[in-house]
C-alpha atoms as a PDB file:
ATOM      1  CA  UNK A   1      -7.899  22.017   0.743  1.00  0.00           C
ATOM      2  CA  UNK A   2     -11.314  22.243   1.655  1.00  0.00           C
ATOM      3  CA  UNK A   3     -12.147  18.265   1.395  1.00  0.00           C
ATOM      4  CA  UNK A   4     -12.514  16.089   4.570  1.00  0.00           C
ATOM      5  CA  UNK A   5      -9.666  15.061   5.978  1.00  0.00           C
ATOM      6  CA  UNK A   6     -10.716  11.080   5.878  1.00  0.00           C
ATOM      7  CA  UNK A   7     -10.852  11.176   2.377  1.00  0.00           C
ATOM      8  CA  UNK A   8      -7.438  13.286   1.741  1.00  0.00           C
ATOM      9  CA  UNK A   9      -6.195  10.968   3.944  1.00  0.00           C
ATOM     10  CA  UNK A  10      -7.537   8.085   2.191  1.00  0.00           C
ATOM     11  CA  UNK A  11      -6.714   9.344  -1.503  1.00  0.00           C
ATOM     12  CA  UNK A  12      -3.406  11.445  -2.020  1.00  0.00           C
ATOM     13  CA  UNK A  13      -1.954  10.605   1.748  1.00  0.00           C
ATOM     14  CA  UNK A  14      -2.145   6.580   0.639  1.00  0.00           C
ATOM     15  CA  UNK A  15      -0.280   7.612  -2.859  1.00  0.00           C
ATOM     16  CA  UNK A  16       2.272   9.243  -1.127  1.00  0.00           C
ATOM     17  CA  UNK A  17       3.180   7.167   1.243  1.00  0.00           C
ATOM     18  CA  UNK A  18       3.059   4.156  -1.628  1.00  0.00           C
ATOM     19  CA  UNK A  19       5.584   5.844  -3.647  1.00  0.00           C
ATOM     20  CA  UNK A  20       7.866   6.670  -0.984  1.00  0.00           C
ATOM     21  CA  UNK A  21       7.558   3.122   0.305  1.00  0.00           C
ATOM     22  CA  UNK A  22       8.933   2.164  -2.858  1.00  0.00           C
ATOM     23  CA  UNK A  23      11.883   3.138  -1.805  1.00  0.00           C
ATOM     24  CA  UNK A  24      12.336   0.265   0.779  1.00  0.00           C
ATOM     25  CA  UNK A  25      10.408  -2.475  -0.764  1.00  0.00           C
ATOM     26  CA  UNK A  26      12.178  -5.701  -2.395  1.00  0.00           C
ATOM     27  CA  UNK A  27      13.763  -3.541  -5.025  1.00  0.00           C
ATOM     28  CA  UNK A  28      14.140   0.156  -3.838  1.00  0.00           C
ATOM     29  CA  UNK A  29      15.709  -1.223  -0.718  1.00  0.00           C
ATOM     30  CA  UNK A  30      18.845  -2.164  -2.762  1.00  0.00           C
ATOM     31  CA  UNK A  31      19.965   1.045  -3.489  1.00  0.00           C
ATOM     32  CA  UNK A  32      22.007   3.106  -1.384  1.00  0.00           C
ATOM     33  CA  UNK A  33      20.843   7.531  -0.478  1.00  0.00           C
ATOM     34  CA  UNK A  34      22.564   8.045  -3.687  1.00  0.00           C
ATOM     35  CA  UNK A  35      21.306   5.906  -5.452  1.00  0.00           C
ATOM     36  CA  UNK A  36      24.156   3.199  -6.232  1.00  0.00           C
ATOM     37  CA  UNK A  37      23.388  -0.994  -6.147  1.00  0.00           C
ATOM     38  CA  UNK A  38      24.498  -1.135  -2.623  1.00  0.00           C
ATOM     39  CA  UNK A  39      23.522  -3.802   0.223  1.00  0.00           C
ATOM     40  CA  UNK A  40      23.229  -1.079   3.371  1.00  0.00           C
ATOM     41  CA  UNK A  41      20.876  -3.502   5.435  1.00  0.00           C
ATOM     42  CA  UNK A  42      22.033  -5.561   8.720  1.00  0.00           C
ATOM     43  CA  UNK A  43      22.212  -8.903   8.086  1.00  0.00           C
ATOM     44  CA  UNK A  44      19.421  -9.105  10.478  1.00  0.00           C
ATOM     45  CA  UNK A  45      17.336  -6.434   8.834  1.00  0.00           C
ATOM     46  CA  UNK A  46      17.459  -8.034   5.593  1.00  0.00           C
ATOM     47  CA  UNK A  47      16.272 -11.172   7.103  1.00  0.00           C
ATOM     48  CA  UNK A  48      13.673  -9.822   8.874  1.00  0.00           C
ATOM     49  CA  UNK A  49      12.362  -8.206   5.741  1.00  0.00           C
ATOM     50  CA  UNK A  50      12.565 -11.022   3.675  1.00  0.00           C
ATOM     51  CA  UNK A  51      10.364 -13.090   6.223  1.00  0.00           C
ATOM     52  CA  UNK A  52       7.903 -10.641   6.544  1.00  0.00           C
ATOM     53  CA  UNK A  53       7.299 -10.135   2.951  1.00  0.00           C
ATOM     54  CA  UNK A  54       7.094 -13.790   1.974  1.00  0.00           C
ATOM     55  CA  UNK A  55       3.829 -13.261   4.333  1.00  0.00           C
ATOM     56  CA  UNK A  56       2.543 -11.158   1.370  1.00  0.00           C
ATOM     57  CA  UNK A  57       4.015 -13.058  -1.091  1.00  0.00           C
ATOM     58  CA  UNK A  58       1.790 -15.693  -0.012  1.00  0.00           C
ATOM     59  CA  UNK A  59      -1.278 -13.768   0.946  1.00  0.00           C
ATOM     60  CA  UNK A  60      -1.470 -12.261  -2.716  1.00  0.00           C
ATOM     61  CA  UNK A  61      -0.581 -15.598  -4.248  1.00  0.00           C
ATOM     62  CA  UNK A  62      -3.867 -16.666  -2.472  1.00  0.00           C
ATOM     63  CA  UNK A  63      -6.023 -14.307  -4.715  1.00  0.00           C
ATOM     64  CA  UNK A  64      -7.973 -15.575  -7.586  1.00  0.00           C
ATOM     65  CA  UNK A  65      -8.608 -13.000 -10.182  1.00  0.00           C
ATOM     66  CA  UNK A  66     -10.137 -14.750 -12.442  1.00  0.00           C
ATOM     67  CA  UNK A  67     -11.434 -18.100 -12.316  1.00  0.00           C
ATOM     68  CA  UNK A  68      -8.299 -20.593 -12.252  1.00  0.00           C
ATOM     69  CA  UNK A  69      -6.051 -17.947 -12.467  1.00  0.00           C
ATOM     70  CA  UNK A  70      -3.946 -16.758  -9.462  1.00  0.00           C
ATOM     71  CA  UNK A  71      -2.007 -13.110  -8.622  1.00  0.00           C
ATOM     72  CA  UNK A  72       1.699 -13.670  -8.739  1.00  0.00           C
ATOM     73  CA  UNK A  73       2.859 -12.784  -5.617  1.00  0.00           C
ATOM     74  CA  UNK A  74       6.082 -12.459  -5.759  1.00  0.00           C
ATOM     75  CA  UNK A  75       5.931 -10.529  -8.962  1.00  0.00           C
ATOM     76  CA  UNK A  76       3.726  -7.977  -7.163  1.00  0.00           C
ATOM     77  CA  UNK A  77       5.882  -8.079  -4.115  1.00  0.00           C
ATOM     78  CA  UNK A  78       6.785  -3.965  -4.555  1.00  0.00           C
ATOM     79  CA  UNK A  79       3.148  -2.611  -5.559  1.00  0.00           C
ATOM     80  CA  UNK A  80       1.835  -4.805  -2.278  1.00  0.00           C
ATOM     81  CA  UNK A  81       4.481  -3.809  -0.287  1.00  0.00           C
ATOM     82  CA  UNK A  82       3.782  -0.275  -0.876  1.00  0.00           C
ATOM     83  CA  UNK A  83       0.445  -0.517  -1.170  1.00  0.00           C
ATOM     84  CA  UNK A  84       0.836  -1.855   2.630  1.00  0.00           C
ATOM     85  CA  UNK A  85       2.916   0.992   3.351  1.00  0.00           C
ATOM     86  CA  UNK A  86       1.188   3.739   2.064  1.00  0.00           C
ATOM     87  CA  UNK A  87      -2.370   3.241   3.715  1.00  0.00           C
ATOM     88  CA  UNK A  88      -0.201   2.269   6.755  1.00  0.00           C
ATOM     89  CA  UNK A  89       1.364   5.219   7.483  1.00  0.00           C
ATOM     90  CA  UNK A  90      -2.074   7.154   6.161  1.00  0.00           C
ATOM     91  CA  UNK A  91      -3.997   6.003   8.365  1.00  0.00           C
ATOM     92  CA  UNK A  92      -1.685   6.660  11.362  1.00  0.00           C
ATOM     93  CA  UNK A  93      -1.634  10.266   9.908  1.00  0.00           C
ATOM     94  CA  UNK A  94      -5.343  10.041   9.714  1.00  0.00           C
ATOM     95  CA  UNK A  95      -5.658   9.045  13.571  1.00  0.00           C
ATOM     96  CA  UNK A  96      -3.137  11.572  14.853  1.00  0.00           C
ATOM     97  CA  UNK A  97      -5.146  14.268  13.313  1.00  0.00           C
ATOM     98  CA  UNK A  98      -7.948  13.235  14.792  1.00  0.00           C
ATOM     99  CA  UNK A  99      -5.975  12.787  18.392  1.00  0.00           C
ATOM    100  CA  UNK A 100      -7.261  15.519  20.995  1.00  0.00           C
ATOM    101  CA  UNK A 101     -10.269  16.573  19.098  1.00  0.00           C
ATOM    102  CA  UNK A 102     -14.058  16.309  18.930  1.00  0.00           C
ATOM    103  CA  UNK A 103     -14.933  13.154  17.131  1.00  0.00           C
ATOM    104  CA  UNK A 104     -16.580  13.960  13.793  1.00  0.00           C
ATOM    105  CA  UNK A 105     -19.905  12.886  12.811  1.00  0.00           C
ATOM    106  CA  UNK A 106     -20.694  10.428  10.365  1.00  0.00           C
ATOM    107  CA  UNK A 107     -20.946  11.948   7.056  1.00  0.00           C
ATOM    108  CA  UNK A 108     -23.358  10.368   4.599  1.00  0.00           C
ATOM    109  CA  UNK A 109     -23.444   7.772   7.323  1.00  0.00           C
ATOM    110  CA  UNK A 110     -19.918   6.883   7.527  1.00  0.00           C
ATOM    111  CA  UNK A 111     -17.358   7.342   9.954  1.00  0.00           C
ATOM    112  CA  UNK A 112     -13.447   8.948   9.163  1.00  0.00           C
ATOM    113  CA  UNK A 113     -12.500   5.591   9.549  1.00  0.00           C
ATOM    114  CA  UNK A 114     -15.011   4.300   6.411  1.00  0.00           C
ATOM    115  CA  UNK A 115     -14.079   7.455   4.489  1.00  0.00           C
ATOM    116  CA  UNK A 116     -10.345   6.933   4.675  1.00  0.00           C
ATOM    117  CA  UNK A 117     -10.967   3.168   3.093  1.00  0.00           C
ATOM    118  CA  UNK A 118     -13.604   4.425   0.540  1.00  0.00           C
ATOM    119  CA  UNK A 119     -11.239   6.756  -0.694  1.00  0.00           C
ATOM    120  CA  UNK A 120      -8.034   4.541  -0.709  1.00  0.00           C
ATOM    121  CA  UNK A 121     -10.672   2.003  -2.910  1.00  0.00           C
ATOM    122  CA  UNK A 122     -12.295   4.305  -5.291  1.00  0.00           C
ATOM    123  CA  UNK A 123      -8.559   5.823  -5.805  1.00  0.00           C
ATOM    124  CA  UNK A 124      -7.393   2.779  -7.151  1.00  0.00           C
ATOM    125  CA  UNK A 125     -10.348   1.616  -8.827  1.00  0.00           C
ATOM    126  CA  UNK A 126     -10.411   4.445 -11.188  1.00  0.00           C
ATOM    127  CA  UNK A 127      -6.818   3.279 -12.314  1.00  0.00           C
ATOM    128  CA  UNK A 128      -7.431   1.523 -15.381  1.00  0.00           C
ATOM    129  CA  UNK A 129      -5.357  -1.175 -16.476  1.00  0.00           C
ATOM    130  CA  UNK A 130      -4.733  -3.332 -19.285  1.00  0.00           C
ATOM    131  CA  UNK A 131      -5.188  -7.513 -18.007  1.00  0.00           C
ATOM    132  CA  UNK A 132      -3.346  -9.773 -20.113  1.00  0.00           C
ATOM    133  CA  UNK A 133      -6.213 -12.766 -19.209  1.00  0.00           C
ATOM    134  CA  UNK A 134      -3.869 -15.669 -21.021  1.00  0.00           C
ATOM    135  CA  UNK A 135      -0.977 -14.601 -19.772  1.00  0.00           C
ATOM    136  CA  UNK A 136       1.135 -17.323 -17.474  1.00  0.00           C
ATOM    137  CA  UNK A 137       2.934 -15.001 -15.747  1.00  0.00           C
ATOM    138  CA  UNK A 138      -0.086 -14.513 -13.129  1.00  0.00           C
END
């Protein structure tokens, strides 16, 4: 409770927001509020989604993590959507708390703004995961 609010912000705010983006990415946002297989998009909604996200299809597709060997993109389509969506809406919460008040002082030499994306990196680099190297399906 007592941590600064750039880094709460940054850390749990960022994981919240991801999972409840989930919810609305290329798979959540096929189930219905109770949670049947149900199409309850506009036509025009579900069009617009679908040519926003093949912008992040192809931006991930772009990254090379390891020499040769390219991210998926559209197999990562929900963790990057969310990801997107969680330090989206964190950082707007982030802002609005800081709306109508002093600004803060750098801490250590960093500003909210840098705290917030230290957090939201050090977060996720702690996750450890397991990286099949040969296999094709990057």
């Amino acid at each position: 409770m007592a941590a600064d609010d750039a880094v709460n912000s940054g850390a749990i705010a960022c994981v919240i927001g991801h999972e409840i983006t989930h919810g609305f990415d290329d798979q959540g946002r096929k189930f219905d509020v109770r949670g049947n297989l149900a199409d309850w998009w506009t036509e025009a909604a579900a069009a617009a989604f679908k040519e926003r996200s093949e912008l992040l299809v192809a931006q991930y597709g772009g990254y090379e993590a390891l020499p040769g060997k390219f991210v998926n993109g559209r197999l990562s389509l929900g963790e990057n959507i969310a990801d997107l969506g969680g330090v989206s809406v964190a950082y707007e919460a982030l802002q609005r708390s800081l709306a109508g008040r002093p600004r803060p002082e750098p801490l250590d030499g960093f500003t909210p703004e840098q705290r917030f994306f230290l957090a939201w990196a050090q977060l996720w680099g702690r996750t450890p995961r397991e990286i099949p190297v040969h296999s094709a399906r990057w």
